[in-house]
Protein backbone atom coordinates (compact mmCIF):
# COMPACT_ATOMS: atom_id res chain seq x y z
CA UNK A 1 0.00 0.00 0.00
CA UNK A 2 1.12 3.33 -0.78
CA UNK A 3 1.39 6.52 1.59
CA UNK A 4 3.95 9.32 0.93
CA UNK A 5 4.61 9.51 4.68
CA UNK A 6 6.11 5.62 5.04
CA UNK A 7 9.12 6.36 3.02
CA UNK A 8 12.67 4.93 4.39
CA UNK A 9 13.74 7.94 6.41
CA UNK A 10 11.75 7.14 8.78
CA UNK A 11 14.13 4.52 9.67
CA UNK A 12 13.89 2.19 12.01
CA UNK A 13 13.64 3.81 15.71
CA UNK A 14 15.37 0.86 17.28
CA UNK A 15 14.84 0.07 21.12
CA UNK A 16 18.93 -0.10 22.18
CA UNK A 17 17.60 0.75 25.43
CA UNK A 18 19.59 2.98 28.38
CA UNK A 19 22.31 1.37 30.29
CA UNK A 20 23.01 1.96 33.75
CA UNK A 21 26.67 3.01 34.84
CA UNK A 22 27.92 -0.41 34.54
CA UNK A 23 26.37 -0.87 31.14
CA UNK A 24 23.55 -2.79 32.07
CA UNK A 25 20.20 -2.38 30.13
CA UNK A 26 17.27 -0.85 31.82
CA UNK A 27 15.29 -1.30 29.64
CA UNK A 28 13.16 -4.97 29.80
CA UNK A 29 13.21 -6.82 26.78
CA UNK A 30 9.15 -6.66 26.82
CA UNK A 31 9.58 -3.55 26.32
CA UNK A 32 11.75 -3.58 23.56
CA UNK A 33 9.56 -5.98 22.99
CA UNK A 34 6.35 -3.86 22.70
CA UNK A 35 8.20 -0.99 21.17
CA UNK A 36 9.51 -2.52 17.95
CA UNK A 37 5.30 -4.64 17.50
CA UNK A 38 3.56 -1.24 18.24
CA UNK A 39 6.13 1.67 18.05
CA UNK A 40 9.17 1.58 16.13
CA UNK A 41 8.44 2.50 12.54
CA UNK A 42 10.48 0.32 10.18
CA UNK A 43 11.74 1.87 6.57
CA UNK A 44 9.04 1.33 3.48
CA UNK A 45 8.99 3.32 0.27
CA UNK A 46 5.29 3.23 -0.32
CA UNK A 47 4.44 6.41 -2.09
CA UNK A 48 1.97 6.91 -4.64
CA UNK A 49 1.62 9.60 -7.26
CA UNK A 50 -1.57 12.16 -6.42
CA UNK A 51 -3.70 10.78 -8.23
CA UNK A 52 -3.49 7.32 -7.31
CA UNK A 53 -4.17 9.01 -3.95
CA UNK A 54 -7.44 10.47 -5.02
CA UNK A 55 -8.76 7.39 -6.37
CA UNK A 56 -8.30 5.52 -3.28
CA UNK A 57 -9.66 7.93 -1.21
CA UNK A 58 -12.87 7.95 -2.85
CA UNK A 59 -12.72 4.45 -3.39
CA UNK A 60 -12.59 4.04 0.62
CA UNK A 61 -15.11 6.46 1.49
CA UNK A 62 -17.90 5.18 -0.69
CA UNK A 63 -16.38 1.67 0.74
CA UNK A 64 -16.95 2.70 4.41
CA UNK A 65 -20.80 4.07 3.47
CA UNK A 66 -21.70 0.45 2.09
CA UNK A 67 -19.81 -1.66 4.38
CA UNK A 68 -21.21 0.56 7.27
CA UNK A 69 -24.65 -0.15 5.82
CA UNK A 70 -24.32 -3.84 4.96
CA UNK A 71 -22.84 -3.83 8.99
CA UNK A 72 -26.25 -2.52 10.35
CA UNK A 73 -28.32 -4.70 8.79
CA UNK A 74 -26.65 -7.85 9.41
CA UNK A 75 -26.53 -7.63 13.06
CA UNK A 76 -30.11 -6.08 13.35
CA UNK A 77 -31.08 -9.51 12.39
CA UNK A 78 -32.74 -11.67 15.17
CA UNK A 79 -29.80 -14.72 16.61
CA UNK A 80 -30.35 -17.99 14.23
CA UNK A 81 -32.13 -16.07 11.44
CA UNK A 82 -31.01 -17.89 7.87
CA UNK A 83 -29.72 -14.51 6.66
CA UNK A 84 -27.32 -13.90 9.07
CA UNK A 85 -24.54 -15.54 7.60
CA UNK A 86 -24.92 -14.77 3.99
CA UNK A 87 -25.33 -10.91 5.31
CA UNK A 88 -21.83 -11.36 7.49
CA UNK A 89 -20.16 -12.90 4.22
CA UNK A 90 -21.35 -10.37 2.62
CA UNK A 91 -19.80 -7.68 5.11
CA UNK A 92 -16.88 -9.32 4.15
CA UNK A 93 -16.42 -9.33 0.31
CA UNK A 94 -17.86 -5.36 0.99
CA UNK A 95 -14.23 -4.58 2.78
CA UNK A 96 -12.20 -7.26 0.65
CA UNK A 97 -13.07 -5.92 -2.51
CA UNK A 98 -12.96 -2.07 -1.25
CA UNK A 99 -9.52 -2.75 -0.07
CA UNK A 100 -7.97 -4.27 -3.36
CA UNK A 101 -10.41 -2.06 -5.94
CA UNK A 102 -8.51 1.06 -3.53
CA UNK A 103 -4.75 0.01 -5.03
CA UNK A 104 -1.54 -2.22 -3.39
CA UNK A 105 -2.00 -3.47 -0.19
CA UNK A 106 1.80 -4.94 1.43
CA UNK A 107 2.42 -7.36 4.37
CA UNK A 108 4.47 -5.06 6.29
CA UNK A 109 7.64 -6.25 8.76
CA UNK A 110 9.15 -5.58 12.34
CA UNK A 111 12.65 -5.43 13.67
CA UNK A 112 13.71 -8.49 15.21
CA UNK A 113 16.62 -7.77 17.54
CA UNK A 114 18.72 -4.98 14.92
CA UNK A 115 17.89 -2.73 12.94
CA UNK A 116 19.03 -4.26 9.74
CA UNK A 117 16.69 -7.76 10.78
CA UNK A 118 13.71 -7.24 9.64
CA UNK A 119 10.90 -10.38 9.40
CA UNK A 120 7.58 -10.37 8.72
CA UNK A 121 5.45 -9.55 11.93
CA UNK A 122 3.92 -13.57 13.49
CA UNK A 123 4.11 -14.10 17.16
CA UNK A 124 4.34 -10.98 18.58
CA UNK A 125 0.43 -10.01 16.84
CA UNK A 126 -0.88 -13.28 18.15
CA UNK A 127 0.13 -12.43 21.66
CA UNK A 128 -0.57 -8.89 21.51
CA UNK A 129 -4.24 -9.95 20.75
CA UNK A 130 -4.45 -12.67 23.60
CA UNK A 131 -3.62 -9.71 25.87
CA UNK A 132 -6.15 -7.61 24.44
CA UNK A 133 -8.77 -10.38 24.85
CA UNK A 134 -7.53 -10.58 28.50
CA UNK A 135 -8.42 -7.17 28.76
CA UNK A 136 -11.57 -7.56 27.64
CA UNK A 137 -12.76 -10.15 29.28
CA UNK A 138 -11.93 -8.90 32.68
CA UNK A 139 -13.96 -6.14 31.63
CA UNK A 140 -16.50 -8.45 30.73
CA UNK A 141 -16.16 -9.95 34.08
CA UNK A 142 -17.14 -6.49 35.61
CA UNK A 143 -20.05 -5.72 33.73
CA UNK A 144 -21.82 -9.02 34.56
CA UNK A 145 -20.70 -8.93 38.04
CA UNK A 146 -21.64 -5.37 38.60
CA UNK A 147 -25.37 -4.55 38.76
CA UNK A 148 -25.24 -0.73 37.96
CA UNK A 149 -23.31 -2.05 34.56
CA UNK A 150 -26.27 -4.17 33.90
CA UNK A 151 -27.45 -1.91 30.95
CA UNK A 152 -23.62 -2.55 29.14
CA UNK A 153 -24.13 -6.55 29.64
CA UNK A 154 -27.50 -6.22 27.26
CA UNK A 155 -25.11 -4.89 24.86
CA UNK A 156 -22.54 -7.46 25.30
CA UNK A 157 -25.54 -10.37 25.26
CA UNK A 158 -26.95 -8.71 22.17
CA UNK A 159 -23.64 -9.04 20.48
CA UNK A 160 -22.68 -12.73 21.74
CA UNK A 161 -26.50 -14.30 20.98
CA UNK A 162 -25.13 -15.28 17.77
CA UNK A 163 -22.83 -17.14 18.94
CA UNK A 164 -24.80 -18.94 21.06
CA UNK A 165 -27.69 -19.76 18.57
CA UNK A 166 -25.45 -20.08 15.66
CA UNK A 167 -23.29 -23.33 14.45
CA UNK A 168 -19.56 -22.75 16.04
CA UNK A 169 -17.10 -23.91 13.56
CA UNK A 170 -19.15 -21.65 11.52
CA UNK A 171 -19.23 -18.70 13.28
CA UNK A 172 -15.36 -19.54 13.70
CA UNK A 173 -14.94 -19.07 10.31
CA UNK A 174 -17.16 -16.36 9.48
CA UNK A 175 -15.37 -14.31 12.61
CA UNK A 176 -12.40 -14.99 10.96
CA UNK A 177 -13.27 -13.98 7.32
CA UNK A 178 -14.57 -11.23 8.86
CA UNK A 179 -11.44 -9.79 10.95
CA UNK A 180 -9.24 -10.54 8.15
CA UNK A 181 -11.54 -8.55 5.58
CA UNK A 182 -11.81 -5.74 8.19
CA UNK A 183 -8.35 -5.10 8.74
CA UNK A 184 -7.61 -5.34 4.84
CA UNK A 185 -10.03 -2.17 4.87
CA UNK A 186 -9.64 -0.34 7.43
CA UNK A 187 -5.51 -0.81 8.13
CA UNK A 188 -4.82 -1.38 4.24
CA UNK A 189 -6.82 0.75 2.26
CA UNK A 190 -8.23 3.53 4.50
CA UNK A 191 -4.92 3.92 6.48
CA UNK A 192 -2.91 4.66 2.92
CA UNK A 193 -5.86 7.20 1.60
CA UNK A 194 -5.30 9.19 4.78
CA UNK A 195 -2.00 11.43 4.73
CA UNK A 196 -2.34 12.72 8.45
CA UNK A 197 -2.73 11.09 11.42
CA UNK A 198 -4.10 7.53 9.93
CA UNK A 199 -3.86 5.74 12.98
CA UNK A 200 -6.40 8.22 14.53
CA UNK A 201 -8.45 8.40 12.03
CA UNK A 202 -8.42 4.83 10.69
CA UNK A 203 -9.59 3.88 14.38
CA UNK A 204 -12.68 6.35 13.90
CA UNK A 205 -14.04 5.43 10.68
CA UNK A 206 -13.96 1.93 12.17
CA UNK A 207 -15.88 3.21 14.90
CA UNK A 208 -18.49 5.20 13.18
CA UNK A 209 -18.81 2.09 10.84
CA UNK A 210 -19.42 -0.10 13.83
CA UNK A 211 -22.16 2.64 15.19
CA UNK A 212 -24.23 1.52 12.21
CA UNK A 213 -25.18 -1.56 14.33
CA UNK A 214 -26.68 0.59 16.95
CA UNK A 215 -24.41 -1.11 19.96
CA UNK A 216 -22.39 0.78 22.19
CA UNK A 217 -20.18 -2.27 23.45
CA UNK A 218 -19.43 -2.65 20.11
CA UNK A 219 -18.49 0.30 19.03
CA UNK A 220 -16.09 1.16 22.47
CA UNK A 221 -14.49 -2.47 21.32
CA UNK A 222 -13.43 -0.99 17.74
CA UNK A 223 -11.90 1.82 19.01
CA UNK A 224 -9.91 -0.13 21.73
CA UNK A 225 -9.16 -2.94 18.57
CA UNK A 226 -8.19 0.04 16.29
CA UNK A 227 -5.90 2.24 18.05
CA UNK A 228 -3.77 -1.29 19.05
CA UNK A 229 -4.28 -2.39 14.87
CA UNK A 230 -3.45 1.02 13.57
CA UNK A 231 -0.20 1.33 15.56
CA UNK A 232 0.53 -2.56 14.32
CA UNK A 233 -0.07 -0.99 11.11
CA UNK A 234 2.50 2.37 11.58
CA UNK A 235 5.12 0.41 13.01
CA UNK A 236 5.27 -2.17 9.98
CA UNK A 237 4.33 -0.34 7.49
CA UNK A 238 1.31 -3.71 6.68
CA UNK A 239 -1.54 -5.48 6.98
CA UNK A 240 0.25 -8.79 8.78
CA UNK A 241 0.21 -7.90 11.95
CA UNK A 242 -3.16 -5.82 12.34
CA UNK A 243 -4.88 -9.24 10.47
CA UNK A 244 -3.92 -11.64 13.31
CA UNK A 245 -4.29 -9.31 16.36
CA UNK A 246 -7.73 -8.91 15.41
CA UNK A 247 -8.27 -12.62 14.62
CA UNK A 248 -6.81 -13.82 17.85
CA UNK A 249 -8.62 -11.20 19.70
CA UNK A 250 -12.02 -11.74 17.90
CA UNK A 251 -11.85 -15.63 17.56
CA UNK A 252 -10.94 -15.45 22.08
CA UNK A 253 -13.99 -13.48 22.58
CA UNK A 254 -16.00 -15.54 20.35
CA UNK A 255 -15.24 -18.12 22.65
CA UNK A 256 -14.87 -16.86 25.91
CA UNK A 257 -17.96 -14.31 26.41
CA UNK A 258 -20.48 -16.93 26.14
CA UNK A 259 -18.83 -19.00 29.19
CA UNK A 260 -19.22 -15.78 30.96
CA UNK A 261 -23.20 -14.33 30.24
CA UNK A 262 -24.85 -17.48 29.44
């Protein structure tokens, strides 16, 4: 994907980390860690002429006002209706084809260790996105365990009905389709159309996409999911890394919040 701000002198902000006076680190390697998966912008020359720009900019905001549409409508549908999955699949090809119609779309990389090692971003998105269900469900925990939250856990039970009424291993796959599709969008083409400030603004078309479905829950969860995807998607400079911290993250909460409300 193209954006005239990723070009390679950025460089790559490498955590050395201070030493002490007897040349000790104090910095923790998960840290470091962190840094290089969320913060440390590797080099990419990913620029695009102007009008390449234009076109994918209109191509994503006419992209964001159907997907946003499609997004309503499939989960104002009641749990175990027939049309639920052909309207999520449907979601999906929405962003998939928005994403590639909008122009190049790369996998990105991370440092691993120096500067000059660079590898395509694996582990450290999978983890990041276990922690981030973590997060979640111990907020999950509160809201069911709280009573003055008890107007949040109708949003959360709204959300996680379809799970429960719906076949798992396809649900499973539909979630997955579905985060993969997403970040292709929102972290591959809408973050390259936008010139300033993507991560911020990335994270709030994703929200005001999600609004369509008339949850609140929902919509706080996107711009948690986004602000941790778009700084995936800085940092390397691709699509890797944003794809499987949402899957992880999605696929553990498709799991895990029904043990907890029903």
């Amino acid at each position: 994907m193209s954006e005239q701000r990723g070009t390679a002198r950025e460089g790559v902000q490498h955590e050395q980390g201070e030493q002490s006076e007897h040349g000790l680190p104090l910095v923790s390697p998960w840290r470091a860690w962190a840094r290089r998966s969320l913060w440390d912008v590797v080099p990419r020359d990913h620029r695009q002429q102007p009008r390449d720009l234009r076109r994918r900019q209109l191509v994503t905001v006419g992209f964001v006002v159907l997907g946003g549409i499609v997004l309503g409508i499939s989960l104002r549908l009641e749990p175990g209706s027939p049309w639920f999955y052909p309207a999520a699949l449907l979601l999906a090809g929405v962003w998939t084809v928005g994403a590639f119609a909008s122009g190049p779309l790369h996998l990105g990389r991370i440092a691993r260790g120096s500067a000059s090692d660079l590898v395509r971003p694996v582990l450290p998105p999978v983890l990041l996105g276990l922690g981030l269900a973590g997060v979640f469900v111990a907020g999950a925990l509160l809201v069911h365990s709280l009573s003055f939250l008890q107007p949040l856990e109708g949003q959360v039970v709204k959300v996680i009905g379809y799970a429960d009424q719906g076949s798992l291993p396809i649900l499973v796959f539909i979630t997955a389709i579905n985060g993969i599709a997403e970040e292709l969008f929102f972290r591959g083409a809408a973050y390259a159309a936008i010139t300033r400030h993507p991560v911020a603004w990335t994270t709030l078309a994703y929200a005001v996409a999600t609004l369509a479905t008339g949850n609140v829950m929902l919509s706080f969860a996107a711009v948690l999911l986004g602000v941790v995807v778009g700084l995936q998607r800085r940092a390397s400079g691709g699509i890797l890394a944003p794809i499987l911290t949402h899957c992880t993250w999605s696929l553990t909460m498709l799991v895990a919040l029904p043990l907890i409300f029903f």
